[in-house]
C-alpha atoms as a PDB file:
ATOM      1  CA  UNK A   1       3.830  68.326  72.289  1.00  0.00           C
ATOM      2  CA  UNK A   2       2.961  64.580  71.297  1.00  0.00           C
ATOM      3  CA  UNK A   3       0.438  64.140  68.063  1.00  0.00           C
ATOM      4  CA  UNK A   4      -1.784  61.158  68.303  1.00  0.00           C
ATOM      5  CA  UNK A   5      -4.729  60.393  66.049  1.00  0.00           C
ATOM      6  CA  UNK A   6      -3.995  63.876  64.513  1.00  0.00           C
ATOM      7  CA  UNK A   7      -4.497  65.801  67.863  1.00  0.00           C
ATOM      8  CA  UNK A   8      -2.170  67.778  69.189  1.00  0.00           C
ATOM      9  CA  UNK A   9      -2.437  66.568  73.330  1.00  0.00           C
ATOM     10  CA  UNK A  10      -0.870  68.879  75.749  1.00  0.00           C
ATOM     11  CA  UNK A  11       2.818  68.101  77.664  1.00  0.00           C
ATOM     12  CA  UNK A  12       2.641  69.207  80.924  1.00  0.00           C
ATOM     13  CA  UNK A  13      -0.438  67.621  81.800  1.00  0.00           C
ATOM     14  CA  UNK A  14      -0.916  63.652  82.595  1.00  0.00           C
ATOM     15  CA  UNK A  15      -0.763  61.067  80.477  1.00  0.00           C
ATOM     16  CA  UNK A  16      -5.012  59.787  80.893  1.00  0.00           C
ATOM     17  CA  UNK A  17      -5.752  63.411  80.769  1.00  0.00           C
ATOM     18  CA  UNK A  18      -4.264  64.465  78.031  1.00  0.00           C
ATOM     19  CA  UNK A  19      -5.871  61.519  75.707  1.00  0.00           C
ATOM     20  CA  UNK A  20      -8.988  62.972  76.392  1.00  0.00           C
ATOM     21  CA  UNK A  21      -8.584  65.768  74.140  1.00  0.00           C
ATOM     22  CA  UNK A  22      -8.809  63.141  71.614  1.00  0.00           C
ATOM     23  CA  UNK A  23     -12.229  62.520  70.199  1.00  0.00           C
ATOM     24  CA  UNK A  24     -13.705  59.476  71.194  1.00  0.00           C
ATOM     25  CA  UNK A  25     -11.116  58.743  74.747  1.00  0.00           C
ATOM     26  CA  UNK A  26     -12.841  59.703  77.772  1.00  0.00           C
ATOM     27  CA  UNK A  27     -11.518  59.091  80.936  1.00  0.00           C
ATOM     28  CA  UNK A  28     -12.483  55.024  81.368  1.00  0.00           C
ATOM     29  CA  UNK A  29     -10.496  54.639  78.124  1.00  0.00           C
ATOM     30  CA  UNK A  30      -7.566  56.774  78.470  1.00  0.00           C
ATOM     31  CA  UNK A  31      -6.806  54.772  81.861  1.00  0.00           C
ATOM     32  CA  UNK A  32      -7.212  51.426  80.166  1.00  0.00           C
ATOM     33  CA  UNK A  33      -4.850  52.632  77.742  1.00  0.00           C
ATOM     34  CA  UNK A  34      -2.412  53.386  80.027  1.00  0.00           C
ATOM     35  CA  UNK A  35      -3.051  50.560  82.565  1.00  0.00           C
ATOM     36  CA  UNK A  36      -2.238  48.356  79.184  1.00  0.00           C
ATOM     37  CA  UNK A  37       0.847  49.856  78.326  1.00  0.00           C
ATOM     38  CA  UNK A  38       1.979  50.059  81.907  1.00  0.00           C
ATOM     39  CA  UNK A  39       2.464  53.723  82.095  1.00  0.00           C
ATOM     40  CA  UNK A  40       1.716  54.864  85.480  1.00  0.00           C
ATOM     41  CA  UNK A  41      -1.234  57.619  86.659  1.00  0.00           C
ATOM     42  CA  UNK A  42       1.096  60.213  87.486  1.00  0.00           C
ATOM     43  CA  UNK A  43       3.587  60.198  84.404  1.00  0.00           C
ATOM     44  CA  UNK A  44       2.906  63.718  82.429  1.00  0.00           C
ATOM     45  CA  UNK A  45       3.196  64.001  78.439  1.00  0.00           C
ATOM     46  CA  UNK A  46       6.691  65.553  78.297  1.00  0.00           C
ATOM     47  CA  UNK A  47       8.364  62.651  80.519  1.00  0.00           C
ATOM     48  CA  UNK A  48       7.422  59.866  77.819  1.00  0.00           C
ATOM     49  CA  UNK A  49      10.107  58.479  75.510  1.00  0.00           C
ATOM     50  CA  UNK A  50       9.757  58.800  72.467  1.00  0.00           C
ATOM     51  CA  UNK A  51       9.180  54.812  72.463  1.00  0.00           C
ATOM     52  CA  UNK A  52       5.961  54.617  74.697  1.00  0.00           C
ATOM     53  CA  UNK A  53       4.326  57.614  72.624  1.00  0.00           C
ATOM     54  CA  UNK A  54       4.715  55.351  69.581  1.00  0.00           C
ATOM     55  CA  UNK A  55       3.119  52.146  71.227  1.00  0.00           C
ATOM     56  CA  UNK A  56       0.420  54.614  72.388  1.00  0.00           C
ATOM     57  CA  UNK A  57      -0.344  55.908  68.803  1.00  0.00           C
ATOM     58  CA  UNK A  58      -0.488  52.178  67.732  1.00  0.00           C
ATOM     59  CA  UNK A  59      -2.514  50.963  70.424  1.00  0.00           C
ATOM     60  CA  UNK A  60      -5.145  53.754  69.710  1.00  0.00           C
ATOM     61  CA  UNK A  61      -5.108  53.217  65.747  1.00  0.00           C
ATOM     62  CA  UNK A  62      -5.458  49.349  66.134  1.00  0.00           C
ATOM     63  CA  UNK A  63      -7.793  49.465  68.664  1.00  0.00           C
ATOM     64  CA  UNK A  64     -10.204  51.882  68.820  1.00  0.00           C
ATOM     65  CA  UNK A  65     -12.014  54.508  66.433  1.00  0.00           C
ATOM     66  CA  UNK A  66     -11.645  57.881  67.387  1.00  0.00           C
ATOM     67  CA  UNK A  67     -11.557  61.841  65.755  1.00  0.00           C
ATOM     68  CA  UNK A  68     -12.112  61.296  62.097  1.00  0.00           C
ATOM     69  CA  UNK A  69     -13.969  57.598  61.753  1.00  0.00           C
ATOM     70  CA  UNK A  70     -15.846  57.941  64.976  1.00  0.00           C
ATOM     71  CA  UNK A  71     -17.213  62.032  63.738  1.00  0.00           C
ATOM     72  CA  UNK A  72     -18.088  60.062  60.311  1.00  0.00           C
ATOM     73  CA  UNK A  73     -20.113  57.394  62.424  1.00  0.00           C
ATOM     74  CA  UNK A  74     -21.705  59.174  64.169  1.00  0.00           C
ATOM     75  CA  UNK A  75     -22.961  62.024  61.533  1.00  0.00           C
ATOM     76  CA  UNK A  76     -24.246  59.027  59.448  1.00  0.00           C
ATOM     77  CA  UNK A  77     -26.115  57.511  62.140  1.00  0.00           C
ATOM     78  CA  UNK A  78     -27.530  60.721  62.621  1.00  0.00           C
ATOM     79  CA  UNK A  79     -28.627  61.330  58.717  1.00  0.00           C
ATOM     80  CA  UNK A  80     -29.494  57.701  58.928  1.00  0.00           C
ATOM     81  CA  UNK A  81     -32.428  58.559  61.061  1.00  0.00           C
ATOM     82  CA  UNK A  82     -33.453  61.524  59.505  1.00  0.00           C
ATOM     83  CA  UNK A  83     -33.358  59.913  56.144  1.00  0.00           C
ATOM     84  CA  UNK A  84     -35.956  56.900  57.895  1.00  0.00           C
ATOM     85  CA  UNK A  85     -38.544  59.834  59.071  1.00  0.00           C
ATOM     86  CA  UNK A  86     -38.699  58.378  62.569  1.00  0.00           C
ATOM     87  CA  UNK A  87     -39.298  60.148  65.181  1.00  0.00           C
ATOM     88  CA  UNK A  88     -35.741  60.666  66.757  1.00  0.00           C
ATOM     89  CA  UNK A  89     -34.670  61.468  62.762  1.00  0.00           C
ATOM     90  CA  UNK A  90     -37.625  64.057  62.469  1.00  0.00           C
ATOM     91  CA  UNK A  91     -36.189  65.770  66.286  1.00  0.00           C
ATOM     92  CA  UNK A  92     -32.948  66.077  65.046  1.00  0.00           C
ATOM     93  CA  UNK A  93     -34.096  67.554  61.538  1.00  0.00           C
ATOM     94  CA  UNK A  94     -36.214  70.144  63.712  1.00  0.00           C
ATOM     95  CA  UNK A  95     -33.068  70.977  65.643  1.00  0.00           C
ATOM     96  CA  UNK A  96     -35.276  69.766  69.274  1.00  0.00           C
ATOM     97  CA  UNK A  97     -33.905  67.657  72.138  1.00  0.00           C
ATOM     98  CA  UNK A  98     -34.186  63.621  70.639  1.00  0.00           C
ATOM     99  CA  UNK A  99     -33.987  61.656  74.525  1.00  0.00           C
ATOM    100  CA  UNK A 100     -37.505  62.735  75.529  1.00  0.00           C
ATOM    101  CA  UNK A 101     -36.877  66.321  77.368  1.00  0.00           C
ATOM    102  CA  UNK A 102     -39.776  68.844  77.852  1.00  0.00           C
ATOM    103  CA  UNK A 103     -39.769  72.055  75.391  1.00  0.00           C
ATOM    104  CA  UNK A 104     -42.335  74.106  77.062  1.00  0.00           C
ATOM    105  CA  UNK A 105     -39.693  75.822  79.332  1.00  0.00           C
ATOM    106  CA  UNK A 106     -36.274  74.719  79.120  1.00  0.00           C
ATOM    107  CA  UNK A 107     -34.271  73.614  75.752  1.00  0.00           C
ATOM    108  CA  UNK A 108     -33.285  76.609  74.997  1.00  0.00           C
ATOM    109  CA  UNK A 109     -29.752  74.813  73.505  1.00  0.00           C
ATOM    110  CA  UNK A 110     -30.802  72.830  71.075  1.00  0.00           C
ATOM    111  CA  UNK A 111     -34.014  75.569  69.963  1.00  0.00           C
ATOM    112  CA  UNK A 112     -31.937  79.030  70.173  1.00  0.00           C
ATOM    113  CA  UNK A 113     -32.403  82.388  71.487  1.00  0.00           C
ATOM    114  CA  UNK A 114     -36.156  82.981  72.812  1.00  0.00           C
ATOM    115  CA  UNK A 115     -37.656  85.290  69.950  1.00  0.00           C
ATOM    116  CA  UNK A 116     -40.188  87.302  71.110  1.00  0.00           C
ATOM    117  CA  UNK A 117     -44.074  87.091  69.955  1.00  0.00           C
ATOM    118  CA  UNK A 118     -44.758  90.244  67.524  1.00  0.00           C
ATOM    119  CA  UNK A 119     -47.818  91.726  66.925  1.00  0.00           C
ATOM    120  CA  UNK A 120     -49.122  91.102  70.799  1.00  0.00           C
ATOM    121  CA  UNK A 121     -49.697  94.081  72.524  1.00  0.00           C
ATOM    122  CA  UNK A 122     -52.047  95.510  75.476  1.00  0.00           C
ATOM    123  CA  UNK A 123     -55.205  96.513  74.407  1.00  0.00           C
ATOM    124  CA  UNK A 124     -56.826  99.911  76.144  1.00  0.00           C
ATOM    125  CA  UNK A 125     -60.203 100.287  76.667  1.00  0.00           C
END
């Protein structure tokens, strides 16, 4: 198992797939990694020397920002907004979908578990 940017990435999966479990590497990225290093599509983790899993970690920290630094950026971006007041700040603070989603039916992942209404029951005549 090879450790890059502090992840453990699986072996016996392929090389662009396994640098997605790093934070930050999506799939775009982890094949312009390896299109850069010339390591081909259907090389897995446990075939690389030790060699190209070196020039790999190197190309990553040089490169890019990912796991730690990119988690920092983004939570301070985040608190950045909230600390302004505006309005995608104030959605966040409220724990409600920021890109413009309705809330009268759906959202129930960012707002929770639907709690019932107490105190409404049928009245009998």
């Amino acid at each position: 198992m090879a450790r890059i940017a502090g992840v453990n990435i699986p072996s016996n999966k392929r090389v662009t797939i396994s640098l997605r479990y790093i934070f930050g590497i999506g799939p775009t990225r982890a094949q312009e990694i390896c299109g850069r290093l010339g390591i081909p599509d259907e090389r897995r983790v446990n075939q690389l020397s030790d060699d190209e899993v070196l020039r790999i970690r190197e190309l990553i920290d040089r490169e890019y920002r990912v796991e730690g630094d990119l988690r920092r950026e983004v939570a301070m971006n985040i608190k950045r907004l909230m600390d302004l007041g505006c309005y995608r700040g104030l959605r966040h603070r409220k724990g409600l979908p920021v890109h413009g989603q309705r809330t009268h039916t759906n959202a129930r992942t960012r707002k929770g578990k639907a709690v019932p209404i107490a105190g409404k029951k049928k009245v009998t005549k």
